[in-house]
N, C-alpha and C. Protein backbone atom coordinates (compact mmCIF):
# COMPACT_ATOMS: atom_id res chain seq x y z
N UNK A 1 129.54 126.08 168.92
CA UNK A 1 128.56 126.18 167.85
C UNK A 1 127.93 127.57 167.89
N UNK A 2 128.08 128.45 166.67
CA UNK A 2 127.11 129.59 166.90
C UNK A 2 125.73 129.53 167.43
N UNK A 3 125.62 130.64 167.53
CA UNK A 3 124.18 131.15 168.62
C UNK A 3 123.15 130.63 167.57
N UNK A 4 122.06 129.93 167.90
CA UNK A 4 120.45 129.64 166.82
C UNK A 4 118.98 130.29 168.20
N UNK A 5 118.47 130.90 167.09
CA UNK A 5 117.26 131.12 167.16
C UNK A 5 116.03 130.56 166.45
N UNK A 6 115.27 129.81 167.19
CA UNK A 6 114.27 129.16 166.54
C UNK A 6 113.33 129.15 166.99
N UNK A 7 112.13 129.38 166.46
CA UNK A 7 110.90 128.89 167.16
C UNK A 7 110.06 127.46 167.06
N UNK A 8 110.12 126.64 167.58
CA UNK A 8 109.99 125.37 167.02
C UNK A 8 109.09 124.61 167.56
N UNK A 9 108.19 124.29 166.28
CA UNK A 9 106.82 123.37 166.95
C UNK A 9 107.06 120.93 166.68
N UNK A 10 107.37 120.91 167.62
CA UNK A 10 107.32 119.39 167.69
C UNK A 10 106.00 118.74 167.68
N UNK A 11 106.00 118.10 167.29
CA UNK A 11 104.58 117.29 166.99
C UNK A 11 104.78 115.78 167.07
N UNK A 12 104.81 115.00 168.03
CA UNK A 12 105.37 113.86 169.16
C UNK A 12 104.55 113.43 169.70
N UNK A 13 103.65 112.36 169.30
CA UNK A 13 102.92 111.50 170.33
C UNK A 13 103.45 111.10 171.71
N UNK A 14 104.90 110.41 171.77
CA UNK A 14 105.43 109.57 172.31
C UNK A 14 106.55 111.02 173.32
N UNK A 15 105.44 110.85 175.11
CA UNK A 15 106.39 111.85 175.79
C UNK A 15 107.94 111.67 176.18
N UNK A 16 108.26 109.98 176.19
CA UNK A 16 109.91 109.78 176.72
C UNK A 16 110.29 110.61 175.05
N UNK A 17 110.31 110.34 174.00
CA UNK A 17 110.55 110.65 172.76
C UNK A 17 110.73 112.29 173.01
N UNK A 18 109.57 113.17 173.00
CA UNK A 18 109.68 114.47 172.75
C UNK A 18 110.41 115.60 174.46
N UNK A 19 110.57 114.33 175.65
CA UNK A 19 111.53 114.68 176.36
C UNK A 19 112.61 114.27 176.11
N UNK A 20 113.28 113.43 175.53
CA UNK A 20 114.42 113.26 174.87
C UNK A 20 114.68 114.30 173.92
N UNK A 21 114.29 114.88 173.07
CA UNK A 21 114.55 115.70 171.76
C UNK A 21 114.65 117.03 172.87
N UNK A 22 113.94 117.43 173.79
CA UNK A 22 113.79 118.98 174.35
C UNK A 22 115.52 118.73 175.29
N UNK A 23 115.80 117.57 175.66
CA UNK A 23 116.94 117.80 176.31
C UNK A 23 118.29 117.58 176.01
N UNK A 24 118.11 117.50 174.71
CA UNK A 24 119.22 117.16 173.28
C UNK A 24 119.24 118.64 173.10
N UNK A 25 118.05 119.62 173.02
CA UNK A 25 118.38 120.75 172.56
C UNK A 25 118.41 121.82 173.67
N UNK A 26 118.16 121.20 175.11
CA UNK A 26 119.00 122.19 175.90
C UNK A 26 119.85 121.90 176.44
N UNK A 27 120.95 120.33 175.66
CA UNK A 27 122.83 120.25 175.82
C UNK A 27 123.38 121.23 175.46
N UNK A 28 122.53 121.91 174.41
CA UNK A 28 123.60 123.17 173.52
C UNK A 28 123.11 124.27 174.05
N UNK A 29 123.90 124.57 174.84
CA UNK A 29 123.92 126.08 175.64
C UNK A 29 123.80 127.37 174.70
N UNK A 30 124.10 127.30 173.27
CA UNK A 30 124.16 128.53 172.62
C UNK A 30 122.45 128.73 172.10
N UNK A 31 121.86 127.74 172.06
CA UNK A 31 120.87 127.49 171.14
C UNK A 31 119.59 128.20 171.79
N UNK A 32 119.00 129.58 171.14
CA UNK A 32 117.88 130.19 172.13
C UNK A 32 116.48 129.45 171.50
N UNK A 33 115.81 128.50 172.46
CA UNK A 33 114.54 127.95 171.10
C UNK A 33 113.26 127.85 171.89
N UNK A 34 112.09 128.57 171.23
CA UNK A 34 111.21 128.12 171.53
C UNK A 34 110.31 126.90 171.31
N UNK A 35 110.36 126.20 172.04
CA UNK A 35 109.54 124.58 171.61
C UNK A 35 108.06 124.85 172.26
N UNK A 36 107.20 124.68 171.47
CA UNK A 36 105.78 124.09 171.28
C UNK A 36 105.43 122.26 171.05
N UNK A 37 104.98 122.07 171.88
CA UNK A 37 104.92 120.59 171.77
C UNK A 37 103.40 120.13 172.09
N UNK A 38 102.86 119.41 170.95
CA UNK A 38 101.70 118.99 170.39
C UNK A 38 101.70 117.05 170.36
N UNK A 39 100.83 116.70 170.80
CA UNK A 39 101.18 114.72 170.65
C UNK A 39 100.60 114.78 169.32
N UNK A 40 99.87 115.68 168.36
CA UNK A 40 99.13 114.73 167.32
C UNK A 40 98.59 115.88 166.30
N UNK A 41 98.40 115.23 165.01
CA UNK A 41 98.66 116.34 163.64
C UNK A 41 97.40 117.61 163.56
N UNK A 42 95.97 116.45 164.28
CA UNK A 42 94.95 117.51 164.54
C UNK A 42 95.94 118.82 165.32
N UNK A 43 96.34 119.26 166.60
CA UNK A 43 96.89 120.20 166.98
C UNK A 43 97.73 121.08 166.54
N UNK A 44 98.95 119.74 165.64
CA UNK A 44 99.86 120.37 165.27
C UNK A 44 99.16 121.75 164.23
N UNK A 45 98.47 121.19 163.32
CA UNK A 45 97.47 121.71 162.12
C UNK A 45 96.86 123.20 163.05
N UNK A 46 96.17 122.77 164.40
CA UNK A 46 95.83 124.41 164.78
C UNK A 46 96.85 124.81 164.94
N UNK A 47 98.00 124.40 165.86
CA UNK A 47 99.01 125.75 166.45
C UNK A 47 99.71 126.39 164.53
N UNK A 48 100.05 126.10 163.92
CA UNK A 48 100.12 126.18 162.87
C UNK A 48 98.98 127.56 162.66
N UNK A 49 98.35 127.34 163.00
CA UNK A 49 97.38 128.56 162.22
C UNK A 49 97.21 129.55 163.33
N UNK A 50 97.98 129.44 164.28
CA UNK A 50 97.51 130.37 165.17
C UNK A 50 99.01 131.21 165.77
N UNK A 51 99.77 129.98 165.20
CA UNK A 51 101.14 131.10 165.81
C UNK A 51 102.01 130.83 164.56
N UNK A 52 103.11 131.40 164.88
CA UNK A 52 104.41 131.93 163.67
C UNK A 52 105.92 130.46 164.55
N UNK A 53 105.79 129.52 163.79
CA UNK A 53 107.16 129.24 164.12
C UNK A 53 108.03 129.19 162.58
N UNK A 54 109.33 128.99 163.16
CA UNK A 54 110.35 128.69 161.80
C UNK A 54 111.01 127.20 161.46
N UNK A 55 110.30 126.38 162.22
CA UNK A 55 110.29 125.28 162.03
C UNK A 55 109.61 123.92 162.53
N UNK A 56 109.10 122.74 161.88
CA UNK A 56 108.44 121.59 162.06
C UNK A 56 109.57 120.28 162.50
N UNK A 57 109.66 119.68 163.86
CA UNK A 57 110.04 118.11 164.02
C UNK A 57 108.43 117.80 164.18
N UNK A 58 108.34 116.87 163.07
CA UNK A 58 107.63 116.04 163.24
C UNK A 58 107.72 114.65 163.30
N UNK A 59 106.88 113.60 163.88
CA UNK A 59 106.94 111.93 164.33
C UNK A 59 106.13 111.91 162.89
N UNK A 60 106.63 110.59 162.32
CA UNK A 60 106.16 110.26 161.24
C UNK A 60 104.82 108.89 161.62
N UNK A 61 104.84 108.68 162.97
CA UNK A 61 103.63 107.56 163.22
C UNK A 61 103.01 108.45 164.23
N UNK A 62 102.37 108.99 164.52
CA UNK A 62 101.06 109.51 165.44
C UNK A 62 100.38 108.93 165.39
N UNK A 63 99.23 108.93 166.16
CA UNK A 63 97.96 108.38 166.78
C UNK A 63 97.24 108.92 165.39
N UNK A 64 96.91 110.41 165.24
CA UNK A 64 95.97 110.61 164.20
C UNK A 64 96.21 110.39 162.75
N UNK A 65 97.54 110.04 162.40
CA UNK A 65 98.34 110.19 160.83
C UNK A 65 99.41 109.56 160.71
N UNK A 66 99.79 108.81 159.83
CA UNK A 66 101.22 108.06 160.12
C UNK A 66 101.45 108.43 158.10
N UNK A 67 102.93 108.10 158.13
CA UNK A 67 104.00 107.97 156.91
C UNK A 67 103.42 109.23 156.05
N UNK A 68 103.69 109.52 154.86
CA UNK A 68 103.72 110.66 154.05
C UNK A 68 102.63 111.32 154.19
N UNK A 69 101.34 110.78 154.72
CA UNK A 69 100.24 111.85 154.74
C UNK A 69 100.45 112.79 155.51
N UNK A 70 101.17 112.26 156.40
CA UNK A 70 101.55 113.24 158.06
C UNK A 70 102.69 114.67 157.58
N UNK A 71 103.02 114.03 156.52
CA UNK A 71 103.91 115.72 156.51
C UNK A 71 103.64 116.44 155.22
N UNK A 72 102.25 115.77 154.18
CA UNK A 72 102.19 116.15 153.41
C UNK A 72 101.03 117.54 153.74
N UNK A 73 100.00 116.79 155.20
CA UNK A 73 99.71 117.82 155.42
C UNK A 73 100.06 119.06 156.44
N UNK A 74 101.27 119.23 156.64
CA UNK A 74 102.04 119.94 157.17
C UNK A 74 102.14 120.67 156.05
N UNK A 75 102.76 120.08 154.95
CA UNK A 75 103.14 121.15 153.91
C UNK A 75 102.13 121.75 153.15
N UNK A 76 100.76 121.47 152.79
CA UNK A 76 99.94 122.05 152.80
C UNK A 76 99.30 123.36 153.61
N UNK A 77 99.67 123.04 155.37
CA UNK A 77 98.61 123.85 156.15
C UNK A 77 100.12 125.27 156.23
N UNK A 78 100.94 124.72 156.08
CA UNK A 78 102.27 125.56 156.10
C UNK A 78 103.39 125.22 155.12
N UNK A 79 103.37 125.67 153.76
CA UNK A 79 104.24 125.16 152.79
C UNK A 79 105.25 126.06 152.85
N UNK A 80 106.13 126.77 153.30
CA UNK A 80 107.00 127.99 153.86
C UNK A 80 107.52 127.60 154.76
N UNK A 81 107.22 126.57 155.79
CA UNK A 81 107.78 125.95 156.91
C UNK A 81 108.58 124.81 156.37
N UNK A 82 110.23 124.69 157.08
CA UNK A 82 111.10 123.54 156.86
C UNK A 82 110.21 122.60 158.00
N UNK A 83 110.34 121.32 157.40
CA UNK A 83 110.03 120.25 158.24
C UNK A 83 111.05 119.27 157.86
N UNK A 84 111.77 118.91 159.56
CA UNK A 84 112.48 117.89 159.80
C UNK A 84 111.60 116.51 160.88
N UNK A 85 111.64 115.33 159.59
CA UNK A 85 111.13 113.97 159.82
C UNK A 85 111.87 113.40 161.37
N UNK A 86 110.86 112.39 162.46
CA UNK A 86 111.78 112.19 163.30
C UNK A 86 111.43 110.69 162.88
N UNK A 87 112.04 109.94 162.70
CA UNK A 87 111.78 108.10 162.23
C UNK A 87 112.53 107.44 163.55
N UNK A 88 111.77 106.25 163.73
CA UNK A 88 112.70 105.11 164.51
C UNK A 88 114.13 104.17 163.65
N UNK A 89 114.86 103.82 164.85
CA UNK A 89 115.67 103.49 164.39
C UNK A 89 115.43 102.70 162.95
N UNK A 90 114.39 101.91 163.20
CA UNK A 90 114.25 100.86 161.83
C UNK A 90 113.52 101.47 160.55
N UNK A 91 112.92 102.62 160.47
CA UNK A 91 112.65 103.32 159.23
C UNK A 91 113.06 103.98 158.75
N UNK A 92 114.34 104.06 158.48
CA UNK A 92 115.22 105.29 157.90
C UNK A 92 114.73 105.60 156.37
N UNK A 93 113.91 104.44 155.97
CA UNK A 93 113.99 104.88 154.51
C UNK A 93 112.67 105.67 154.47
N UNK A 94 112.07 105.94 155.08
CA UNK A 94 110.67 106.56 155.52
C UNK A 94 111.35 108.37 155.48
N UNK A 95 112.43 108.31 156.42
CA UNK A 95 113.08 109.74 156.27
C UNK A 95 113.96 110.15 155.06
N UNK A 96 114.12 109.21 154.61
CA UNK A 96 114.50 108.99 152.57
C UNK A 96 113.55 109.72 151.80
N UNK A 97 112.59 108.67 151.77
CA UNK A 97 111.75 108.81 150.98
C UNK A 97 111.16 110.38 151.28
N UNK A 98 110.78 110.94 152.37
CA UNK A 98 110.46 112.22 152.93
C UNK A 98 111.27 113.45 152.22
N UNK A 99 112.13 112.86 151.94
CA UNK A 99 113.40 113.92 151.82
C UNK A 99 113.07 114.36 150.32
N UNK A 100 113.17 113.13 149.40
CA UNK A 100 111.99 113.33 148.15
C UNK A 100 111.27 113.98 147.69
N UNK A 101 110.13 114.00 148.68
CA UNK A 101 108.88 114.73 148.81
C UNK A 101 109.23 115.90 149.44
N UNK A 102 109.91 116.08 149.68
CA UNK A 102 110.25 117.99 149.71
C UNK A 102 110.37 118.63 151.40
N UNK A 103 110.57 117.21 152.60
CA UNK A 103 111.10 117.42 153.91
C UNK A 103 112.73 117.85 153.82
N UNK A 104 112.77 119.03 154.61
CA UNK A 104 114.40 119.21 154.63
C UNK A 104 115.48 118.11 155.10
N UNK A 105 115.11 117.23 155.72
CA UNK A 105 116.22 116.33 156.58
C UNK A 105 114.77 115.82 157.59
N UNK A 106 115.91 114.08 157.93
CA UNK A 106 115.08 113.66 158.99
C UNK A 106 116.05 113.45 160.05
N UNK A 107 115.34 112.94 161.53
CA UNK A 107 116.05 112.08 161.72
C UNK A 107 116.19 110.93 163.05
N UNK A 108 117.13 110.14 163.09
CA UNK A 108 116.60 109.12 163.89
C UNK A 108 116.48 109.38 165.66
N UNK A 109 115.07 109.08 166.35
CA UNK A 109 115.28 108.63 167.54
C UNK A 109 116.00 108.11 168.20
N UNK A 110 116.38 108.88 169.17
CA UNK A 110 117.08 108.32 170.10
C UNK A 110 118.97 108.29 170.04
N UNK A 111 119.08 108.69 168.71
CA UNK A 111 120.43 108.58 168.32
C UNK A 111 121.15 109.98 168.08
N UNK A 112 120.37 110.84 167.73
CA UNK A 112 120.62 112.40 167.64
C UNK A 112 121.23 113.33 168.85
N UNK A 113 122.85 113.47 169.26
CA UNK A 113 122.58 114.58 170.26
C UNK A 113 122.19 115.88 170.21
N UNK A 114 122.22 116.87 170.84
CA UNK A 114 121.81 118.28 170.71
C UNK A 114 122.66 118.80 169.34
N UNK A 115 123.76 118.77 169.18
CA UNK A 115 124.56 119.12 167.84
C UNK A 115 124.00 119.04 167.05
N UNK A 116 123.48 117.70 166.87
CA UNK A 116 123.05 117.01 165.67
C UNK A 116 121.55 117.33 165.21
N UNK A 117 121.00 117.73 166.60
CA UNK A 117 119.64 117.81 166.20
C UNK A 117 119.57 119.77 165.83
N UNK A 118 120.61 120.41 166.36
CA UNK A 118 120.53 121.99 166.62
C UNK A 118 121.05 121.81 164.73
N UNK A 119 121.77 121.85 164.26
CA UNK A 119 122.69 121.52 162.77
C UNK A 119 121.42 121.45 161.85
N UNK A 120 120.65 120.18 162.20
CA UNK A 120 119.93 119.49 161.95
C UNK A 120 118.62 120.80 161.01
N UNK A 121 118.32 121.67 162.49
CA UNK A 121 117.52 122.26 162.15
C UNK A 121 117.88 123.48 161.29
N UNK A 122 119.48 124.40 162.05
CA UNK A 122 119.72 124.98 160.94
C UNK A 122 119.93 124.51 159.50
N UNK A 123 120.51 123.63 159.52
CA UNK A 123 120.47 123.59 157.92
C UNK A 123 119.13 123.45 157.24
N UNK A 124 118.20 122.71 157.80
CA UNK A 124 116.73 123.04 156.87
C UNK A 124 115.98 123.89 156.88
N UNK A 125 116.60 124.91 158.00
CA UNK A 125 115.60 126.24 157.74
C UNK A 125 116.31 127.28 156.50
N UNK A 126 117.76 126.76 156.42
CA UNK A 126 118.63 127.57 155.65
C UNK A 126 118.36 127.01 154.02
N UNK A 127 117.71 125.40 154.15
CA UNK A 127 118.08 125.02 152.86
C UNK A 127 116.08 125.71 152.37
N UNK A 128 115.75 125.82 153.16
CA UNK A 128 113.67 126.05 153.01
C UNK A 128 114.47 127.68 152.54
N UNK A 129 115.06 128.39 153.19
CA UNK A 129 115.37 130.13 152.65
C UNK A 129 115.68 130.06 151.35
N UNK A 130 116.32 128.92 150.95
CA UNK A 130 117.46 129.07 150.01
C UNK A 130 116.40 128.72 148.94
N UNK A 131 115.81 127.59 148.52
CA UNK A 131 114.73 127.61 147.83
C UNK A 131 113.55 128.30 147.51
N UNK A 132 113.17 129.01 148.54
CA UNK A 132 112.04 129.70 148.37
C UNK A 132 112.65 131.49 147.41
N UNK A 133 113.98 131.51 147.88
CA UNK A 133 114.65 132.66 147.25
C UNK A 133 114.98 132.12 145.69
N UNK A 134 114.80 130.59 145.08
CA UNK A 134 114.90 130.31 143.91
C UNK A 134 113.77 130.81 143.03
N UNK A 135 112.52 130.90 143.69
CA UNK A 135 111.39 130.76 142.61
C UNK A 135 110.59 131.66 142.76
């Protein structure tokens, strides 16, 4: 898989969850990424204003925010940032419906390997370039 560079802020209540996702993305040896990891949207919302990443995994149930409010205000505090939805196995249509509302891709816990989740992110930072170069 080509080389990715990312800077990437996770926003993960749940620590087996957001140690699962950090070791999915250091299976892929090519992949150089910085991860920032936040349990909850209050934080996510500061690091957001205080540093530069090129992309959002966010948990769609947190402690402080759950289902569309949670990434609507993501796209508010950072509307230039791709955000990829992370849903449990049983809400896929939650990462549907997201997709709608203007999230690049979601995707499911626990089922994603590093490929899938590294892909994952290039393509929504590529498909967030590609749009923002529309308008």
């Amino acid at each position: 898989m080509p080389e990715m560079t990312a800077r990437i802020l996770l926003v993960e209540d749940n620590k087996t969850d957001a140690l699962l996702l950090q070791h999915s993305l250091a299976e892929v040896t090519a992949a150089d990424v910085a991860l920032t990891w936040v349990e909850c949207i209050g934080d996510g919302l500061a690091a957001l204003r205080k540093n530069t990443f090129d992309i959002v995994l966010l948990d769609l149930t947190l402690a402080d925010s759950s289902g569309p409010d949670t990434y609507a205000r993501i796209q508010k505090t950072a509307p230039h940032l791709p955000i990829v939805v992370l849903t449990g196995s049983l809400d896929e249509a939650a990462g549907v419906e997201a997709i709608r509302r203007g999230v690049q891709d979601y995707l499911v816990k626990g089922v994603s390997g590093g490929d899938i989740v590294t892909r994952s992110i290039r393509y929504a930072i590529e498909r967030k370039d590609h749009r923002r170069g529309e308008g």
